[in-house]
Protein backbone atom coordinates (compact mmCIF):
# COMPACT_ATOMS: atom_id res chain seq x y z
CA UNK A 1 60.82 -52.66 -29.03
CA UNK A 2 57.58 -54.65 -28.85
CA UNK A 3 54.35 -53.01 -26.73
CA UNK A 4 51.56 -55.48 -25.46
CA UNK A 5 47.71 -54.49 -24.57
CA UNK A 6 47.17 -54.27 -20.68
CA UNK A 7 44.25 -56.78 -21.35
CA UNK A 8 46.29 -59.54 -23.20
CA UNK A 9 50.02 -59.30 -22.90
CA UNK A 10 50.45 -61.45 -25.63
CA UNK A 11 48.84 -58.96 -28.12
CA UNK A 12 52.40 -57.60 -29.15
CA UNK A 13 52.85 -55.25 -31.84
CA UNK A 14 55.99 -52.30 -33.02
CA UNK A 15 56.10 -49.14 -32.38
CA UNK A 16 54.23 -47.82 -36.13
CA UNK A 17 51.39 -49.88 -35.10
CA UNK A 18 51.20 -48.94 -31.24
CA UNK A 19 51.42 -45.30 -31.94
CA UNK A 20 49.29 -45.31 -35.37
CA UNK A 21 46.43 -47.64 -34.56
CA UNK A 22 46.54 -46.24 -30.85
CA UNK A 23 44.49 -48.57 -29.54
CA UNK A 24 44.53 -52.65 -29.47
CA UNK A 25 41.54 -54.51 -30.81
CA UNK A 26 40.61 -55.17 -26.96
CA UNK A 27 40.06 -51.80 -25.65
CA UNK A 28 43.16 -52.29 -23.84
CA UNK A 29 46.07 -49.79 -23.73
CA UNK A 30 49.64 -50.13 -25.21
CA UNK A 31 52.89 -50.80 -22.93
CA UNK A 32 56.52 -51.48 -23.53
CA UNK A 33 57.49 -54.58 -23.16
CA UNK A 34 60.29 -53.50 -21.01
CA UNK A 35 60.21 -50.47 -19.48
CA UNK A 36 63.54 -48.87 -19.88
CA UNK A 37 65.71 -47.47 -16.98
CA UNK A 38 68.38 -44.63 -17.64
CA UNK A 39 71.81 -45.73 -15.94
CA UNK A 40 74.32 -44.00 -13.63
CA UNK A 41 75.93 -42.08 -16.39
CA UNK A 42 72.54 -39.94 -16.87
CA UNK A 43 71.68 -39.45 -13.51
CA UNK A 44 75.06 -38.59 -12.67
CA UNK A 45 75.48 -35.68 -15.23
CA UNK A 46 71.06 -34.99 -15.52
CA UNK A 47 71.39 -31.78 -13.27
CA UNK A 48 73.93 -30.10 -15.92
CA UNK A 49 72.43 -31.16 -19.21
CA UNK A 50 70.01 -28.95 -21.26
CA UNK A 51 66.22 -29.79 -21.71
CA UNK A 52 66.39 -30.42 -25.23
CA UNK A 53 69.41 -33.21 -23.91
CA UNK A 54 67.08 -34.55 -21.15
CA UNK A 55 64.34 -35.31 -23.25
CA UNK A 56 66.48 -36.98 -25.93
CA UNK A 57 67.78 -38.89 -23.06
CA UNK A 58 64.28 -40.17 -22.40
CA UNK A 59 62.77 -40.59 -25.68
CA UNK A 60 65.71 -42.37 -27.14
CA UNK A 61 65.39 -44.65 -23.91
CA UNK A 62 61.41 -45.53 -25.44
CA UNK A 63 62.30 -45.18 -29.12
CA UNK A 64 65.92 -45.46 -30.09
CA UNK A 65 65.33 -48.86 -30.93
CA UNK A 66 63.14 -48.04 -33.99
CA UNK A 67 63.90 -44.37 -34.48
CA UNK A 68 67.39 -43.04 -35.55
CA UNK A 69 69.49 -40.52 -33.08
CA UNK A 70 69.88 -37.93 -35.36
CA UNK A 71 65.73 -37.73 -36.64
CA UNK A 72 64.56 -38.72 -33.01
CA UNK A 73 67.16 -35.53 -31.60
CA UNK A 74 65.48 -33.77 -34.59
CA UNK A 75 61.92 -34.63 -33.48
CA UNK A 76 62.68 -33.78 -29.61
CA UNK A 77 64.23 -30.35 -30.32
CA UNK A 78 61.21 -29.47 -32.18
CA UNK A 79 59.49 -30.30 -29.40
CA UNK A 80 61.21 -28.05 -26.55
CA UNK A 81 60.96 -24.88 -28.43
CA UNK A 82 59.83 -23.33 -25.28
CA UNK A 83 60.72 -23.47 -21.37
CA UNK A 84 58.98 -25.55 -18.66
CA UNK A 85 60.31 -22.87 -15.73
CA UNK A 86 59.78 -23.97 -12.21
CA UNK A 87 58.77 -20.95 -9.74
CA UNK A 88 59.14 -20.96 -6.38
CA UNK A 89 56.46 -19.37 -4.27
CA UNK A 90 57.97 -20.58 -1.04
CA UNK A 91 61.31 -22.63 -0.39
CA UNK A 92 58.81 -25.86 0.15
CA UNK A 93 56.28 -24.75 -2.76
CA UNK A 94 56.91 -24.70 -6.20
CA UNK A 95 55.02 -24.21 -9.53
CA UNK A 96 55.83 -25.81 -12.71
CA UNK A 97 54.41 -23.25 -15.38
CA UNK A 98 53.51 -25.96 -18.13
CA UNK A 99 51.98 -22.84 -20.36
CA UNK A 100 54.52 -21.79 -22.25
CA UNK A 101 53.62 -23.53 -25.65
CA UNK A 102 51.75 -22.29 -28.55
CA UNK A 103 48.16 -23.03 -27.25
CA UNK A 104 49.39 -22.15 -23.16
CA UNK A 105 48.78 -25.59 -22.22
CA UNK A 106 50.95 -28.46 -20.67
CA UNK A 107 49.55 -30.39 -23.79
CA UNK A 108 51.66 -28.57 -26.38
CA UNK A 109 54.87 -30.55 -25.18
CA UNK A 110 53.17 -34.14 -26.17
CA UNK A 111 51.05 -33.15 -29.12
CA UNK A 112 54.24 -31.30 -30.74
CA UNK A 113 56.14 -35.20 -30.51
CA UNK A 114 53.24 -36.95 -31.44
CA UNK A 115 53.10 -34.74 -34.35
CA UNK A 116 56.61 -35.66 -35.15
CA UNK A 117 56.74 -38.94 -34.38
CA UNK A 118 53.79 -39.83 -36.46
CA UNK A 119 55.10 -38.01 -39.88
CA UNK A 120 58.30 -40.28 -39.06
CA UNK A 121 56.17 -43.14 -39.25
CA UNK A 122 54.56 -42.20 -42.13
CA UNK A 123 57.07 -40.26 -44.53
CA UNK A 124 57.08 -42.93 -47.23
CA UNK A 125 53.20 -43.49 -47.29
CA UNK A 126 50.65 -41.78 -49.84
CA UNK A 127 47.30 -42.29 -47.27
CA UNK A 128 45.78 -39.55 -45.21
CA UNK A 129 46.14 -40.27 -41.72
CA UNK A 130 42.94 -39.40 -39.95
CA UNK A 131 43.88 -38.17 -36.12
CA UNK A 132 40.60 -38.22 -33.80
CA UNK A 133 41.01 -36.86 -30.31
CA UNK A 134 38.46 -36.32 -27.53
CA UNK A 135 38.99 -32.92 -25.27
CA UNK A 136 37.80 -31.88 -22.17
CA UNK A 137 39.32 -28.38 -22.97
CA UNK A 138 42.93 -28.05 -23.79
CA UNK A 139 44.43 -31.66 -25.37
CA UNK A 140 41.88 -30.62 -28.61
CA UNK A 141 43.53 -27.26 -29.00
CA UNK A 142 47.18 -28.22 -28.45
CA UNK A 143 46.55 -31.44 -31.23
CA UNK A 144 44.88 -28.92 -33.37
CA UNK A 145 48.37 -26.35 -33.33
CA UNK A 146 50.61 -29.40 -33.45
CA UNK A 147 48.90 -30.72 -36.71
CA UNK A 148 47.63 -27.87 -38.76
CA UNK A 149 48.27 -27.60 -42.15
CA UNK A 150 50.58 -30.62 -41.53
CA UNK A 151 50.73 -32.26 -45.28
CA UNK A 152 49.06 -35.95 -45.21
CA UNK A 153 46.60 -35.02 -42.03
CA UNK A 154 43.65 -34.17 -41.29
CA UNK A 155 42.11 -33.66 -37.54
CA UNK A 156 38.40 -34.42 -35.90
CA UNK A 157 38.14 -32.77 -32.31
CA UNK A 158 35.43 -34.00 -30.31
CA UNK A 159 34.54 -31.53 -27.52
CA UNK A 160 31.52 -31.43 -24.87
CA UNK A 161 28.64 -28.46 -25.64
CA UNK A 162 29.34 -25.71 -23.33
CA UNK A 163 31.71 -27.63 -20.87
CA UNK A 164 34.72 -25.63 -22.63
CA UNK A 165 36.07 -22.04 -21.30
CA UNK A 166 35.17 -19.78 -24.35
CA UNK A 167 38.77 -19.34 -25.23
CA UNK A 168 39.49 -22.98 -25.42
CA UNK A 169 36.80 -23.10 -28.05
CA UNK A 170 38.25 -21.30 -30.23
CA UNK A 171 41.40 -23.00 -30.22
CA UNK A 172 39.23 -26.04 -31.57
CA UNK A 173 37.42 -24.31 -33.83
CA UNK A 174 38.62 -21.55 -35.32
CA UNK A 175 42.04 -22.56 -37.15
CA UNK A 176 39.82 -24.46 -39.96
CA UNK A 177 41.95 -26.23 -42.61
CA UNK A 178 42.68 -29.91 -41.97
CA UNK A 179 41.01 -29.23 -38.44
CA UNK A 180 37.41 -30.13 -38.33
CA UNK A 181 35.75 -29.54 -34.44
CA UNK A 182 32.75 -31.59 -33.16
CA UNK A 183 30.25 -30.14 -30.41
CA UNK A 184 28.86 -33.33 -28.83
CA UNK A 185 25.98 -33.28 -27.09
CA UNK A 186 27.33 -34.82 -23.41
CA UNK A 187 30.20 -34.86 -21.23
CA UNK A 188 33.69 -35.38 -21.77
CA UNK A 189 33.50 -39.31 -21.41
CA UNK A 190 31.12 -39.21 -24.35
CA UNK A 191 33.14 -37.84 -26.57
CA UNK A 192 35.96 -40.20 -25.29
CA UNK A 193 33.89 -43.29 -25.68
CA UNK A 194 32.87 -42.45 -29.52
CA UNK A 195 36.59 -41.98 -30.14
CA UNK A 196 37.34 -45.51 -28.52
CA UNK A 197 34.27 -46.83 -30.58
CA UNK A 198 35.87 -45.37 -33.73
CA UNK A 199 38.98 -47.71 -32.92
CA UNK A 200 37.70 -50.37 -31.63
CA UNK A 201 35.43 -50.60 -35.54
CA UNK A 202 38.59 -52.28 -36.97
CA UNK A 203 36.98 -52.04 -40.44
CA UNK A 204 36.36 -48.30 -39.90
CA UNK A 205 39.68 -47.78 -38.38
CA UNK A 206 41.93 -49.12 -41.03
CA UNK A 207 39.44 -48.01 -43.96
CA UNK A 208 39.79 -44.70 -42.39
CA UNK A 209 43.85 -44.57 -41.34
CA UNK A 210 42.77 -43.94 -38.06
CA UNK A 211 44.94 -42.91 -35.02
CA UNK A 212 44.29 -41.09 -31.62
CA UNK A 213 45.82 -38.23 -30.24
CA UNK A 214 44.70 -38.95 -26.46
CA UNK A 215 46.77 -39.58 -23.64
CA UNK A 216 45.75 -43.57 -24.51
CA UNK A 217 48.39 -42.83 -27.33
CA UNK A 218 51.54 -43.85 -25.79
CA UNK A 219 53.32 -40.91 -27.86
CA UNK A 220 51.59 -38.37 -25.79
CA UNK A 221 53.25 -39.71 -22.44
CA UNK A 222 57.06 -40.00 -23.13
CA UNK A 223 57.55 -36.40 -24.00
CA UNK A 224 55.68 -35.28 -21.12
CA UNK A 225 58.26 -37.23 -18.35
CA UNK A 226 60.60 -34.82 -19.85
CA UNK A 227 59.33 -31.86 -17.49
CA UNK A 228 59.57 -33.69 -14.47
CA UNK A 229 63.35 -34.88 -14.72
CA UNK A 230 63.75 -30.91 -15.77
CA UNK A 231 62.09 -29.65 -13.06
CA UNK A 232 63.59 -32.07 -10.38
CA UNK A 233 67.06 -31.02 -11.64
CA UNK A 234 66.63 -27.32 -10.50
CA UNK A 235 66.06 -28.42 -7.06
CA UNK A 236 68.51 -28.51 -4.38
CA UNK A 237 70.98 -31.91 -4.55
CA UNK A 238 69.48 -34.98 -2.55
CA UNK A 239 66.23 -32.97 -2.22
CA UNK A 240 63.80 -35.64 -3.52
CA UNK A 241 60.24 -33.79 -4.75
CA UNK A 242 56.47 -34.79 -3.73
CA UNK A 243 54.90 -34.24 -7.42
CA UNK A 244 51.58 -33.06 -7.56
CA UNK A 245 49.51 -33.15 -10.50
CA UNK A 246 46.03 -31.99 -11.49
CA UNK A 247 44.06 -34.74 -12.71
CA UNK A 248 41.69 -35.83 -15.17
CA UNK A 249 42.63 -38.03 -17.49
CA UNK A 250 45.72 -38.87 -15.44
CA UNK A 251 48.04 -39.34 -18.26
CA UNK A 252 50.56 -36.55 -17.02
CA UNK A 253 50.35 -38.32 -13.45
CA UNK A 254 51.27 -42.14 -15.61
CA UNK A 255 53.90 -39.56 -17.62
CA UNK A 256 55.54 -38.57 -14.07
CA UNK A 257 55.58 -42.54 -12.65
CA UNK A 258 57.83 -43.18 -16.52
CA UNK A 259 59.90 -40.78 -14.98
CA UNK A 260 60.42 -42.53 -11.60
CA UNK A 261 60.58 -45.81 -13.77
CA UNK A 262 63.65 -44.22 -15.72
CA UNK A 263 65.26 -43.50 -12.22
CA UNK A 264 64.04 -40.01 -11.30
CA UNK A 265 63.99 -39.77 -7.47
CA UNK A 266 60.78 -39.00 -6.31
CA UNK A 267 59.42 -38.99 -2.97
CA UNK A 268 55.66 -39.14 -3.77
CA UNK A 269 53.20 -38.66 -6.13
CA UNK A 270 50.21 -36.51 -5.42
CA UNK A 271 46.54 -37.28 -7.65
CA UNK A 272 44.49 -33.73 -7.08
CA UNK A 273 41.00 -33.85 -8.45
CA UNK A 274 38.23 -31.76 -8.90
CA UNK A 275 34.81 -33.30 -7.80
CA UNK A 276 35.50 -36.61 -10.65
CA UNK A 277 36.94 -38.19 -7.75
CA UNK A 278 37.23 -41.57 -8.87
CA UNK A 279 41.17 -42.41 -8.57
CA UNK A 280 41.12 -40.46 -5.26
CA UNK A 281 38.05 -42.50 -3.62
CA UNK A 282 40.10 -45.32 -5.18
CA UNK A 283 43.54 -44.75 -3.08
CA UNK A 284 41.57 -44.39 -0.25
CA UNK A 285 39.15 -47.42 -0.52
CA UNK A 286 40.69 -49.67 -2.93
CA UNK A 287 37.43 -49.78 -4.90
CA UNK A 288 37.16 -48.18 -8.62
CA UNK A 289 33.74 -46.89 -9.46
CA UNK A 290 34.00 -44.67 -12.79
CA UNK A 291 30.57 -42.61 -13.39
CA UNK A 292 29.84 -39.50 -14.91
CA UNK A 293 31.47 -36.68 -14.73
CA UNK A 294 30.13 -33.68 -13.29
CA UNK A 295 30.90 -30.25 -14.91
CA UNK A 296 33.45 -28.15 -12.82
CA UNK A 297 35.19 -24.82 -12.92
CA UNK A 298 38.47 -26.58 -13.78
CA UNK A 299 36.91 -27.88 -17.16
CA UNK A 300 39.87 -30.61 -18.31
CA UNK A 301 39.72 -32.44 -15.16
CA UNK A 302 35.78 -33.20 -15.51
CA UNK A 303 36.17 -37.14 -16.44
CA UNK A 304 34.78 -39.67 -14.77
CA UNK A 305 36.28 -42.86 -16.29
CA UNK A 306 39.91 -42.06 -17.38
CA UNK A 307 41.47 -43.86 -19.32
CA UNK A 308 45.12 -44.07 -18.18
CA UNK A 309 44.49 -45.70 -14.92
CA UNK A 310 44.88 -48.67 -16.62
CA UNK A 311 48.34 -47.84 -17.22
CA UNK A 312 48.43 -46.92 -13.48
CA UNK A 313 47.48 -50.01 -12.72
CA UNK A 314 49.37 -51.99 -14.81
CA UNK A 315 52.44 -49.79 -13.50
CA UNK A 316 52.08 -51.32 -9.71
CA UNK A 317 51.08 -55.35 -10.68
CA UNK A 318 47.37 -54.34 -10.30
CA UNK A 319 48.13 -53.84 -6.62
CA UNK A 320 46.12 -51.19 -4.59
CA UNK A 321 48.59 -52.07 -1.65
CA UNK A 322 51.48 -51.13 -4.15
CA UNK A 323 50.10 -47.83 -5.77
CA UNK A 324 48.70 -46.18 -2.71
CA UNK A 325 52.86 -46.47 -1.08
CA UNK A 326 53.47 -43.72 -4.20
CA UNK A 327 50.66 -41.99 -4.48
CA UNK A 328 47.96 -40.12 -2.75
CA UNK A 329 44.65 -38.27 -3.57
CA UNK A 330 42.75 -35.64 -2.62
CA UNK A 331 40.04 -33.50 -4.68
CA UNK A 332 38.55 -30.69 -3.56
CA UNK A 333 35.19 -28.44 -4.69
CA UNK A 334 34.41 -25.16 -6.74
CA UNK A 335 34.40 -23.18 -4.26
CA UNK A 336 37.56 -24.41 -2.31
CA UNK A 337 39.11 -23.67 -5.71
CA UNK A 338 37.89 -19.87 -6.04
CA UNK A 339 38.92 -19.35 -2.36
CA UNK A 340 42.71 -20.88 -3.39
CA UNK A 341 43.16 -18.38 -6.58
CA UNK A 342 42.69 -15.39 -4.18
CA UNK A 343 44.47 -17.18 -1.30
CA UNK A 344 47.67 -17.64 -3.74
CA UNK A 345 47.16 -13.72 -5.36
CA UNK A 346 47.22 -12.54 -2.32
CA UNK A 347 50.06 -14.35 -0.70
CA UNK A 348 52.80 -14.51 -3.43
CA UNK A 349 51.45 -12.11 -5.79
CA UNK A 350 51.42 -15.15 -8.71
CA UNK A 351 47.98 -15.31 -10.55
CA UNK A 352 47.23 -19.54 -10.89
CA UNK A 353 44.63 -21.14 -12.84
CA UNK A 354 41.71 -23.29 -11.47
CA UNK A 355 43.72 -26.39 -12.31
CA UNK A 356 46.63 -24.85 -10.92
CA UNK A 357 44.36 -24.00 -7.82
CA UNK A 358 43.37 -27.06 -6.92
CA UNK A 359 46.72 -29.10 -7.36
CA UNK A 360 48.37 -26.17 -4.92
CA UNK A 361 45.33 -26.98 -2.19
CA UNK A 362 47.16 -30.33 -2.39
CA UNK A 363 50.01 -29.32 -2.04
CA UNK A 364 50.00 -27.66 1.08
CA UNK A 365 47.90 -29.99 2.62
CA UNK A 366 49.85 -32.53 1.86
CA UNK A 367 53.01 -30.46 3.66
CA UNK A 368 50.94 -29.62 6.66
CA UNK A 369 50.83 -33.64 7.19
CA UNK A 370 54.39 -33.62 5.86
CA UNK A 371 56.95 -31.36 7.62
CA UNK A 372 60.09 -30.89 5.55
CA UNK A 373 58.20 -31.76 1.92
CA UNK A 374 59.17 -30.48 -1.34
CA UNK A 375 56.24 -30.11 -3.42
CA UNK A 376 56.37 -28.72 -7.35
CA UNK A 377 52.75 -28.33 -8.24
CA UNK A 378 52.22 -28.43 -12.22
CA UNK A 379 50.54 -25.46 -13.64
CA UNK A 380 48.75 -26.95 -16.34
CA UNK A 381 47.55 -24.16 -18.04
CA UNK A 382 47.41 -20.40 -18.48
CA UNK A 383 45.21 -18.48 -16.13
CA UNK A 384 43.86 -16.15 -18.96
CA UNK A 385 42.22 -19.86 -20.73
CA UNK A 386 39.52 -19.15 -17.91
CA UNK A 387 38.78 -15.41 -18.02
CA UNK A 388 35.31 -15.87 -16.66
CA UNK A 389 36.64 -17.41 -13.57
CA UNK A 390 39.40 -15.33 -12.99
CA UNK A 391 37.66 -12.12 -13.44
CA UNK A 392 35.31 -13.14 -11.16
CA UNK A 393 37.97 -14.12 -8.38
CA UNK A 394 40.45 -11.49 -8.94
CA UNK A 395 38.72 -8.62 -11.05
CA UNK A 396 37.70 -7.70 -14.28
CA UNK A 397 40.61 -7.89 -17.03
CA UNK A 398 43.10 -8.83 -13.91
CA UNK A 399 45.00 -11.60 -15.95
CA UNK A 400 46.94 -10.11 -19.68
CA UNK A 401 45.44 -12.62 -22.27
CA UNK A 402 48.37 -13.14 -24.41
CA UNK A 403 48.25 -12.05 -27.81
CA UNK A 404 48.90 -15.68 -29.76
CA UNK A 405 45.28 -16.63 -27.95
CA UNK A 406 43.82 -13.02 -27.91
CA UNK A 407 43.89 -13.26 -32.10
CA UNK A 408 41.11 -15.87 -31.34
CA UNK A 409 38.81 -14.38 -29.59
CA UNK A 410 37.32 -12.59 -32.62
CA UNK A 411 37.72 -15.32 -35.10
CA UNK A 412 34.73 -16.82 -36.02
CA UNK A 413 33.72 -20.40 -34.16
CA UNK A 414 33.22 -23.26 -36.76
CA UNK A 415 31.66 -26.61 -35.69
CA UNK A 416 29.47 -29.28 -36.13
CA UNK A 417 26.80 -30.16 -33.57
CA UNK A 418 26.06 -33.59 -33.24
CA UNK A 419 24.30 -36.25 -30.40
CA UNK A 420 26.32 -38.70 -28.59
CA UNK A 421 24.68 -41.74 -30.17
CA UNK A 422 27.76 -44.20 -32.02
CA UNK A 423 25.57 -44.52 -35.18
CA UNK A 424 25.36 -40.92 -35.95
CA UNK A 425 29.18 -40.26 -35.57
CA UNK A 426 30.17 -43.18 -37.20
CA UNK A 427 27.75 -42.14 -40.41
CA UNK A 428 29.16 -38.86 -40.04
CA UNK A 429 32.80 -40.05 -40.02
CA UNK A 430 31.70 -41.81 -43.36
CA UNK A 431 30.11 -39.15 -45.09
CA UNK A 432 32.38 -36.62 -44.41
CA UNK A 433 36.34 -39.00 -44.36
CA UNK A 434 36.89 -40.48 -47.01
């Protein structure tokens, strides 16, 4: 298969380049060519088949063209070593816990492929392949697991100063290794723009090996449609779900309209934001306006120019007519955010994080102007990632840390502090990759 840049369809390139350079000369983002569509045969039989067998379903609809069935079946069972179990807290509201991986964090599913997928690409080459990423909190510590000590790579993080929960810095910083963590001076979109910089330096990129492990990596997407076919399945038959997403970067909202593409039925698709309210203020006005972000308590949602609404775009012809038929968005503040934790603690007894909390204020605002709705809200992450908001909502030591990220919290933090000027990372990247 052959994926074009959103800026200049006729910038084509294969699948090693699209997932290994990341990101076409024109600051564009990768497509398919075609976007495939699962037939009658899979969504006849979907509701009986295993994860593992739904997300070889869908990744061998992207990549079975250029990866074989047996190593891409290999690649997606390494993948789903864990469970994506959808909770019901009422019969119309459901969570999807997404925190079951290694670092607790809905991230682990599409850094584990991309991890995969790239050694794939590269298992006859001799070069070090150089993986820079850009985190707002819980993408840098779920590429960091997926990648350490993984022969033939080495990792740069790039993460805001003090716009990370405590915990989620140490799951940048403390593995060491191939895994080298940046404290930028600025926001989220700072770190992201240095990263697109680093690409977009085609000398510097290929001198380098470069590749991205952001959501503009079209290897980070596929894998996470798997979740939403999975949890769709476990739903009653004909019942067709309202998805709704936390959203920052809005590449697991692009990951959920792939699903739809490949045939799920979905009734609508939900965009819940913190204060960076850009896409929302966009489905409501039809005008874009990205700025900065402001810093929130639901950290990985603070961006104010994300990148995957691009691919949103590109999804619905560039129409705002189109995209606002199949999805809606709301965001909501701090403090409606603390009052939702206690709200859902004290209703269904389920502890949710302040991700969590504001795609479930969605939710059931969305179902009081929607009698009869289905809603699965994802759960992005684990509540004990954000111990000094919980603590303060619930009580002191109310959420069990679990022990694979309580062995951080003692491990010393090791980083590099550097401005948010091009120049400096860029001589940094030189003097210290080579």
């Amino acid at each position: 298969m052959k994926y074009h840049s959103t800026n200049n369809s006729s910038h084509q390139v294969d699948l090693k380049e699209a997932i290994l350079r990341s990101l076409p000369p024109d600051n564009g983002l990768y497509m398919p060519n075609q976007l495939p569509v699962l037939g009658a045969e899979f969504w006849n039989t979907y509701r009986k088949l295993s994860f593992q067998e739904i997300g070889f379903a869908v990744a061998n609809a992207f990549f079975g063209e250029d990866v074989p069935a047996d190593e891409l079946r290999e690649i997606v069972n390494g993948t789903l070593e864990f469970d994506a179990p959808l909770i019901e807290l009422a019969p119309d509201d459901h969570i999807l816990e997404l925190f079951h991986g290694p670092t607790l964090a809905f991230k682990d599913f599409g850094a584990r492929f991309m991890a995969r997928l790239m050694a794939h690409l590269t298992k006859d080459e001799d070069r070090m392949l150089t993986v820079l990423v850009a985190t707002s909190g819980d993408t840098g510590g779920a590429v960091a697991s997926a990648f350490h000590n993984v022969p033939g790579t080495r990792v740069v993080i790039l993460y805001p100063k003090g716009k990370v929960s405590g915990l989620q810095e140490k799951q940048l910083t403390a593995l060491g290794g191939n895994i080298t963590a940046l404290e930028i001076e600025g926001s989220f979109d700072d770190c992201q723009a240095l990263v697109k910089q680093a690409f977009l330096d085609r000398e510097l990129s290929e001198r380098m090996n470069l590749t991205s492990a952001n959501s503009i990596n079209l290897s980070r997407l596929v894998p996470q449609s798997f979740y939403y076919i999975h949890s769709a399945r476990q739903l009653p038959e004909g019942v067709k779900p309202v998805f709704v997403i936390p959203s920052g970067n809005f590449g697991n909202l692009t990951a959920g309209l792939l699903a739809k593409q490949l045939g799920l039925p979905v009734a609508h698709f939900l965009a819940a934001t913190n204060r960076n309210d850009v896409v929302p203020e966009y489905l409501k006005k039809g005008e874009y306006h990205p700025r900065p972000s402001v810093a929130t308590i639901s950290n990985a949602m603070d961006v104010g120019a994300p990148s995957n609404f691009v691919r949103m775009q590109a999804l619905f012809g560039n129409s705002w007519e189109n995209m606002r038929q199949h999805i809606s968005g709301m965001s909501f503040s701090d403090n409606e955010t603390r009052v939702a934790i206690r709200e859902v603690k004290s209703l269904f007894n389920y502890q949710i994080d302040p991700h969590g909390a504001v795609g479930w204020l969605a939710a059931r605002a969305y179902r009081a102007n929607h009698p009869g709705a289905m809603t699965i809200t994802l759960e992005t992450a684990h509540p004990a990632k954000f111990p000094d908001v919980m603590d303060a909502e619930l009580g002191k030591s109310s959420v069990a840390i679990p022990a694979r990220l309580a062995i951080l919290a003692d491990q010393p933090k090791v980083s590099t502090a550097l401005t948010k000027d091009w120049q400096t990372f860029r001589a940094w990247l030189t003097a210290n990759i080579d």
